[in-house]
Protein backbone atom coordinates (compact mmCIF):
# COMPACT_ATOMS: atom_id res chain seq x y z
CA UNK A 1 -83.27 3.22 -59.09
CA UNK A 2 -86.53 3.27 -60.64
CA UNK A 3 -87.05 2.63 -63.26
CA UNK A 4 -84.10 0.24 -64.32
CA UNK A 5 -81.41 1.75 -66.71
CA UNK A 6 -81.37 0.90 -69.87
CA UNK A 7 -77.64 -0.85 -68.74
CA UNK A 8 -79.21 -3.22 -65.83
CA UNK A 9 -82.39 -4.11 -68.55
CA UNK A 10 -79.65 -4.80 -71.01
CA UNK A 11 -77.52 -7.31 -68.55
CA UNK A 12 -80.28 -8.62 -66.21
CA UNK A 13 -80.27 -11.68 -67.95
CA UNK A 14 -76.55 -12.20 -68.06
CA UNK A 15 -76.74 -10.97 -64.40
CA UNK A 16 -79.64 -13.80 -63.89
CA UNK A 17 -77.36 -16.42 -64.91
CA UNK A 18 -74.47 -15.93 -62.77
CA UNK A 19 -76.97 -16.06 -60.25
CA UNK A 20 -78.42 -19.26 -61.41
CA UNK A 21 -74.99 -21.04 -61.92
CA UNK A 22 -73.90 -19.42 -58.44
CA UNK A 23 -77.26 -21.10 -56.54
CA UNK A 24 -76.84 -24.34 -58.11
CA UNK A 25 -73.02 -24.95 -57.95
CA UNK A 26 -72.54 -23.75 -54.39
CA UNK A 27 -75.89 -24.09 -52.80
CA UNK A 28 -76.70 -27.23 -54.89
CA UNK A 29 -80.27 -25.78 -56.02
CA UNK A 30 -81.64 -27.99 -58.89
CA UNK A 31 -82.04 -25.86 -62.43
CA UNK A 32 -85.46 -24.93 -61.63
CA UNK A 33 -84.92 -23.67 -58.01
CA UNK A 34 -83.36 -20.24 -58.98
CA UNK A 35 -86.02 -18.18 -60.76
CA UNK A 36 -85.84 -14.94 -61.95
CA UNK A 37 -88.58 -13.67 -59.49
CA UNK A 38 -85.67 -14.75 -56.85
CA UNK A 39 -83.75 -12.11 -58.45
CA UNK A 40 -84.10 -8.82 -56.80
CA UNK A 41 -80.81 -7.18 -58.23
CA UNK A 42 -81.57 -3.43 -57.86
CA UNK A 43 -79.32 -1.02 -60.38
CA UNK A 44 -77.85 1.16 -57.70
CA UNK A 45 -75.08 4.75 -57.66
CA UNK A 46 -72.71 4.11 -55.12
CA UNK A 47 -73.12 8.15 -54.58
CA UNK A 48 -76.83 7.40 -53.63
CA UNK A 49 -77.00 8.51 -49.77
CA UNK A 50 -78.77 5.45 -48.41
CA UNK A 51 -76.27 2.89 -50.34
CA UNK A 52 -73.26 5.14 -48.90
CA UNK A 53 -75.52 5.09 -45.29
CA UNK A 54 -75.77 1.08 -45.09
CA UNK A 55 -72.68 0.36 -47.20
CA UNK A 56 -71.28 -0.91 -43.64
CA UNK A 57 -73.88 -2.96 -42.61
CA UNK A 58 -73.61 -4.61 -45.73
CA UNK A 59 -70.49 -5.23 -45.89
CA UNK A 60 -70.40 -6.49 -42.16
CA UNK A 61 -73.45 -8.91 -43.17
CA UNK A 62 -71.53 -10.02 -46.80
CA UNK A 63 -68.21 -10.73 -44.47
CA UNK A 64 -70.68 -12.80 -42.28
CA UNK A 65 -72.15 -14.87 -45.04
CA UNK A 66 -68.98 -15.68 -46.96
CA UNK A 67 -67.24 -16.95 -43.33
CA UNK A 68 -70.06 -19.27 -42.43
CA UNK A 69 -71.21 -20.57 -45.94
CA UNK A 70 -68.46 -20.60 -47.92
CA UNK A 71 -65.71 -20.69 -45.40
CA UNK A 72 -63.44 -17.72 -46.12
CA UNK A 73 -60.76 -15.87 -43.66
CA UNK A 74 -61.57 -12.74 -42.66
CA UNK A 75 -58.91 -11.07 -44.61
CA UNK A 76 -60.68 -12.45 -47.81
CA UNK A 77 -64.04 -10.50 -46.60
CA UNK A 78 -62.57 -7.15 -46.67
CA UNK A 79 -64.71 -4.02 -48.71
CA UNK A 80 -62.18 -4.26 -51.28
CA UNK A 81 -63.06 -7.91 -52.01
């Protein structure tokens, strides 16, 4: 949404860190690698027709990514995971 809630300004930068920690613990990115202009976390209603429209896709391309990178079963890539 746009702009940004006053919820997603208020946690970006807790949200930022997870992502930082995330990039350098399982991708091995040194501390300066993973910069907030990397960050393109977009506040979101999961009522909002085009999330509900490529909710699959995304979920099809997540299952993908956590398979080949971080070697989960299939089972542990469900929608509800």
């Amino acid at each position: 949404s746009s702009p940004p809630s006053s919820q997603f300004k208020a946690t970006f930068q807790e949200s930022y860190q997870v992502y930082k920690r995330y990039q350098m613990v399982v991708h091995k990115d040194p501390p300066d690698k993973p910069t907030i202009n990397q960050v393109r976390l977009v506040p979101v209603s999961f009522e909002d027709p085009q999330f509900k429209s490529s909710f699959n896709q995304s979920a099809t391309l997540f299952a993908k990514y956590q398979m080949a990178v971080h070697k989960d079963t299939p089972s542990e890539c469900g929608e509800n995971e």
